[in-house]
C-alpha atoms as a PDB file:
ATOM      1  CA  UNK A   1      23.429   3.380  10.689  1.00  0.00           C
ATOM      2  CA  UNK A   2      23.467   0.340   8.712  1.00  0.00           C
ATOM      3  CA  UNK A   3      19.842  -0.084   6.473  1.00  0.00           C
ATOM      4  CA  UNK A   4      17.974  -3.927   6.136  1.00  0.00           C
ATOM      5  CA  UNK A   5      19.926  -4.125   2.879  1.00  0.00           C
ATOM      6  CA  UNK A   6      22.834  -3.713   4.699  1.00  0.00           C
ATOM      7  CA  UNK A   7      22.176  -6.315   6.882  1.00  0.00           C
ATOM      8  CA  UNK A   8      20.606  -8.687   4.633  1.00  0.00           C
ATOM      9  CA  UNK A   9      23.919  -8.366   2.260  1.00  0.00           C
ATOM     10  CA  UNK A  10      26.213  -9.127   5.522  1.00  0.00           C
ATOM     11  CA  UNK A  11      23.596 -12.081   6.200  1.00  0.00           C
ATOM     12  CA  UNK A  12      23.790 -13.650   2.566  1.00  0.00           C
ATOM     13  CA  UNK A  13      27.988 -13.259   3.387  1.00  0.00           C
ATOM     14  CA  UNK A  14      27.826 -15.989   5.525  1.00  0.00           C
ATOM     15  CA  UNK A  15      25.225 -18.426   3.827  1.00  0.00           C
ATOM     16  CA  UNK A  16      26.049 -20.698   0.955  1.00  0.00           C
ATOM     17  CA  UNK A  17      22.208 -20.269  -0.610  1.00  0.00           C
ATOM     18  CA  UNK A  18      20.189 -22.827  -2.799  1.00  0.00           C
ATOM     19  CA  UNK A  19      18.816 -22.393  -6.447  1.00  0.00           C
ATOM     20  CA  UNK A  20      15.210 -23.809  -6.009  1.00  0.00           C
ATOM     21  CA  UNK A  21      16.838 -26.411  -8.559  1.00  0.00           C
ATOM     22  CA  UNK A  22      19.140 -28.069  -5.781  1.00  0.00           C
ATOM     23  CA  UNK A  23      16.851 -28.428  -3.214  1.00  0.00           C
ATOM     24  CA  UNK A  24      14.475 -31.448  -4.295  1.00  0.00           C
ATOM     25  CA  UNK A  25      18.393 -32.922  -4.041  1.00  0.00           C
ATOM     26  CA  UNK A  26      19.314 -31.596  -0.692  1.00  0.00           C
ATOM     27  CA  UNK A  27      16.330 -33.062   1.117  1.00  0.00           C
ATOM     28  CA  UNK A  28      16.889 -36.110  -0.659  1.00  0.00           C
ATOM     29  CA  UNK A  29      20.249 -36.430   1.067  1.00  0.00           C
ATOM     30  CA  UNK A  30      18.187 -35.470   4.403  1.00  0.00           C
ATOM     31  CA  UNK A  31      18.043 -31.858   4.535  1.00  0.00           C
ATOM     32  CA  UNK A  32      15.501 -30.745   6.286  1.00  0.00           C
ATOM     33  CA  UNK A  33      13.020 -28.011   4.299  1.00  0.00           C
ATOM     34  CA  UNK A  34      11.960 -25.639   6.311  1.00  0.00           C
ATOM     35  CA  UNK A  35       8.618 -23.294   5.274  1.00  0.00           C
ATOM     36  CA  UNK A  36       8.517 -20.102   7.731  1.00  0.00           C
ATOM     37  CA  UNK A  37       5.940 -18.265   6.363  1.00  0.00           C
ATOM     38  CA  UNK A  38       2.680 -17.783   7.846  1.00  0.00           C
ATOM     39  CA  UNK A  39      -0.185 -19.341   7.413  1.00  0.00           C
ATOM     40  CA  UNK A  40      -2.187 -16.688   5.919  1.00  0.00           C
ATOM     41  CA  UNK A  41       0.798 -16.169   3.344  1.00  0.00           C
ATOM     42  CA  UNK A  42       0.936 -20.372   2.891  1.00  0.00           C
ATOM     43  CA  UNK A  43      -2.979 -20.579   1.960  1.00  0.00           C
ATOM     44  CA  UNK A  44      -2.750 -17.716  -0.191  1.00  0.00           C
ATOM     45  CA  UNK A  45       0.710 -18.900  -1.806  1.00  0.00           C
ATOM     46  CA  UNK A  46       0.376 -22.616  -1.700  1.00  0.00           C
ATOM     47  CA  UNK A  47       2.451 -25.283   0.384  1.00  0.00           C
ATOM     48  CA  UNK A  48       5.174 -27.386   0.236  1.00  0.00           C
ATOM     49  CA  UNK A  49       4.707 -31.334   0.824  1.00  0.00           C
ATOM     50  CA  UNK A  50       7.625 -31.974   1.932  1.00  0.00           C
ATOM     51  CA  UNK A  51       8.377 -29.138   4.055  1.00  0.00           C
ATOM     52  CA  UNK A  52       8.787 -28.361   7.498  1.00  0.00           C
ATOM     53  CA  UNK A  53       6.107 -25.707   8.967  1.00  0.00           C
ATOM     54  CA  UNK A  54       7.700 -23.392  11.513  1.00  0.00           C
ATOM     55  CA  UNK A  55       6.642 -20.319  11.620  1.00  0.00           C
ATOM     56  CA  UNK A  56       9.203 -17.039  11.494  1.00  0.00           C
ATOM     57  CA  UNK A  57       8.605 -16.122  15.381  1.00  0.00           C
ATOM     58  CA  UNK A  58       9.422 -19.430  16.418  1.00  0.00           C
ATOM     59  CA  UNK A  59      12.105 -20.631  14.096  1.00  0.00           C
ATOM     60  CA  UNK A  60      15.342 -20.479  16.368  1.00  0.00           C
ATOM     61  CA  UNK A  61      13.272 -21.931  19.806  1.00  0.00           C
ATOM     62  CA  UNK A  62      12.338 -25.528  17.371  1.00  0.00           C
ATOM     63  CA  UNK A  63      15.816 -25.821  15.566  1.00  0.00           C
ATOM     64  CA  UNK A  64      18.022 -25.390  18.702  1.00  0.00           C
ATOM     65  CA  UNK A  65      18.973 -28.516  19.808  1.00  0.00           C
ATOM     66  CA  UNK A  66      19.288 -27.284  22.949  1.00  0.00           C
ATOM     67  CA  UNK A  67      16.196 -25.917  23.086  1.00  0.00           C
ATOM     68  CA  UNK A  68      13.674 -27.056  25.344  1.00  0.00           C
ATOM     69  CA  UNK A  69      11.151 -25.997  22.380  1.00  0.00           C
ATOM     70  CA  UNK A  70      12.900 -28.011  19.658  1.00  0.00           C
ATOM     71  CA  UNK A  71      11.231 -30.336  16.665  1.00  0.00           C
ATOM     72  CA  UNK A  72      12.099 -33.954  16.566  1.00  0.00           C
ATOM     73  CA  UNK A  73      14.435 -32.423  13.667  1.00  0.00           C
ATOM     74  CA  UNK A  74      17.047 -31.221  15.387  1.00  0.00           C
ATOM     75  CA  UNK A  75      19.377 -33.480  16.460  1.00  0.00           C
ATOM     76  CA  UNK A  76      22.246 -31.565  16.528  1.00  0.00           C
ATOM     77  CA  UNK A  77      24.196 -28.922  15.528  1.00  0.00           C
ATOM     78  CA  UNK A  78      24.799 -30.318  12.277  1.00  0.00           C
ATOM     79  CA  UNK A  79      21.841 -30.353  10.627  1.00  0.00           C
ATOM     80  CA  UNK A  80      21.512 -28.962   7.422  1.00  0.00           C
ATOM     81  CA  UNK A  81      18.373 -26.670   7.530  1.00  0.00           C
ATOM     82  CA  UNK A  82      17.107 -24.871   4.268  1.00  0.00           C
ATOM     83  CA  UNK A  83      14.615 -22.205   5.186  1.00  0.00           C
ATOM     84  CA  UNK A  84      11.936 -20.974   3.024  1.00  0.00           C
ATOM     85  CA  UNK A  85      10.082 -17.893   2.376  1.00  0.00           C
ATOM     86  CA  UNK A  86       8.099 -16.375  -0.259  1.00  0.00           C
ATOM     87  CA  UNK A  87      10.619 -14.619  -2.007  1.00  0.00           C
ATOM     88  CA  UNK A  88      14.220 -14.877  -0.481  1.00  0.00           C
ATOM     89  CA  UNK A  89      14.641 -12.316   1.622  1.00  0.00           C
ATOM     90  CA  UNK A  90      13.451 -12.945   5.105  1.00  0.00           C
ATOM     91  CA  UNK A  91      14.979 -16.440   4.836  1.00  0.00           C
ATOM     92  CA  UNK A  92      18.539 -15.003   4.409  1.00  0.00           C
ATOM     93  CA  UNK A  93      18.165 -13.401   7.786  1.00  0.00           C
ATOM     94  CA  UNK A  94      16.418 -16.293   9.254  1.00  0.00           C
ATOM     95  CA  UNK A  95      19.161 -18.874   8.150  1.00  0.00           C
ATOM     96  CA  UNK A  96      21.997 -16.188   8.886  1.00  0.00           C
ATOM     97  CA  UNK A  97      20.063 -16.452  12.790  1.00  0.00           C
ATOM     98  CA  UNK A  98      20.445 -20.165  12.857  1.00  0.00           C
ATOM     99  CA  UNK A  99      24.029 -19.793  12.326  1.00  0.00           C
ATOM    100  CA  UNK A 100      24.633 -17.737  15.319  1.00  0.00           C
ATOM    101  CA  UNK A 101      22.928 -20.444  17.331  1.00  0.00           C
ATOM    102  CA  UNK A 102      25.909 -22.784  15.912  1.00  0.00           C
ATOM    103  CA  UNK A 103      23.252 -24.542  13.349  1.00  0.00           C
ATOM    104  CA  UNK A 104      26.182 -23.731  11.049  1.00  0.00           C
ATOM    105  CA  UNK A 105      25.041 -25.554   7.515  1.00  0.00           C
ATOM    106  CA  UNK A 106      21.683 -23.343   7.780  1.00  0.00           C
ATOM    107  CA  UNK A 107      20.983 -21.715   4.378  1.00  0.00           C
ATOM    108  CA  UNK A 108      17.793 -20.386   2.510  1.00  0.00           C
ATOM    109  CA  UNK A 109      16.592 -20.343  -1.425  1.00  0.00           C
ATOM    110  CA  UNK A 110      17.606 -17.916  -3.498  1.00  0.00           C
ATOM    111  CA  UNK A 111      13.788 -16.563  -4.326  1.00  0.00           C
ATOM    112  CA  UNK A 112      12.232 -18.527  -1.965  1.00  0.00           C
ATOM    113  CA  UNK A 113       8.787 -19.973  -2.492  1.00  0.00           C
ATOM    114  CA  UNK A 114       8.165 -18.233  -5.750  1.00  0.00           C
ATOM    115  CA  UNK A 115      11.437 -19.709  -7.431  1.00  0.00           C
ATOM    116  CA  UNK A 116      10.058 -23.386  -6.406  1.00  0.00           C
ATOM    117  CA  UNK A 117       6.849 -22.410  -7.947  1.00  0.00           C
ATOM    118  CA  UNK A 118       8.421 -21.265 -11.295  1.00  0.00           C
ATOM    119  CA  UNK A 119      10.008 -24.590 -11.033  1.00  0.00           C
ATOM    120  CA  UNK A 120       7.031 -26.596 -10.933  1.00  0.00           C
ATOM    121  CA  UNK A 121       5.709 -23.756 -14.080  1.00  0.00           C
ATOM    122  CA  UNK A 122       8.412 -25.493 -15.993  1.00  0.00           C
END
């Protein structure tokens, strides 16, 4: 039986993750950002201005283009989400996800929320 480390190893194969030091440039260039953590987590934590709230439970029904449930976002197939969480790891398998829906330049940040913070600390 395969363990969550197991599968969040095989889920980081596939993505080509962010340093928290790229991503500023990757929404510049029209990523979109988005935050999937929950709102208790968020107020606690702190937000993101110029991310994207969707929450975890939801994530795949609003960046499906052919989703009846989708944000304005998503276009199409191609583009290039960059999910967030608090620390990296439930953003791997999130992104990893919105590959097998085809969204296939999904990726997350490498330490998620915290590594943008400890930008900001700089």
């Amino acid at each position: 039986m395969p363990t969550i480390d197991d599968i969040l190893l095989t889920a980081r194969d596939g993505l080509q993750r962010l340093a928290a030091s790229e991503v500023a440039a990757e929404v510049a260039a029209g990523a979109v950002l988005v935050d999937i953590r929950p709102a208790a987590q968020r107020t606690h934590e702190g937000e993101v201005a110029e991310a994207l709230i969707i929450e975890r439970n939801v994530l795949e029904w609003r960046c499906d283009p052919a989703s009846d449930a989708r944000v304005a976002e998503a276009v199409d197939h191609d583009v290039r989400w960059i999910v967030l969480c608090s620390q990296g790891y439930t953003s791997s398998l999130a992104a990893a996800s919105l590959q097998q829906l085809g969204l296939h330049r999904a990726t997350d940040v490498i330490g998620g929320y915290q590594a943008l913070r400890a930008l900001d600390d700089d």
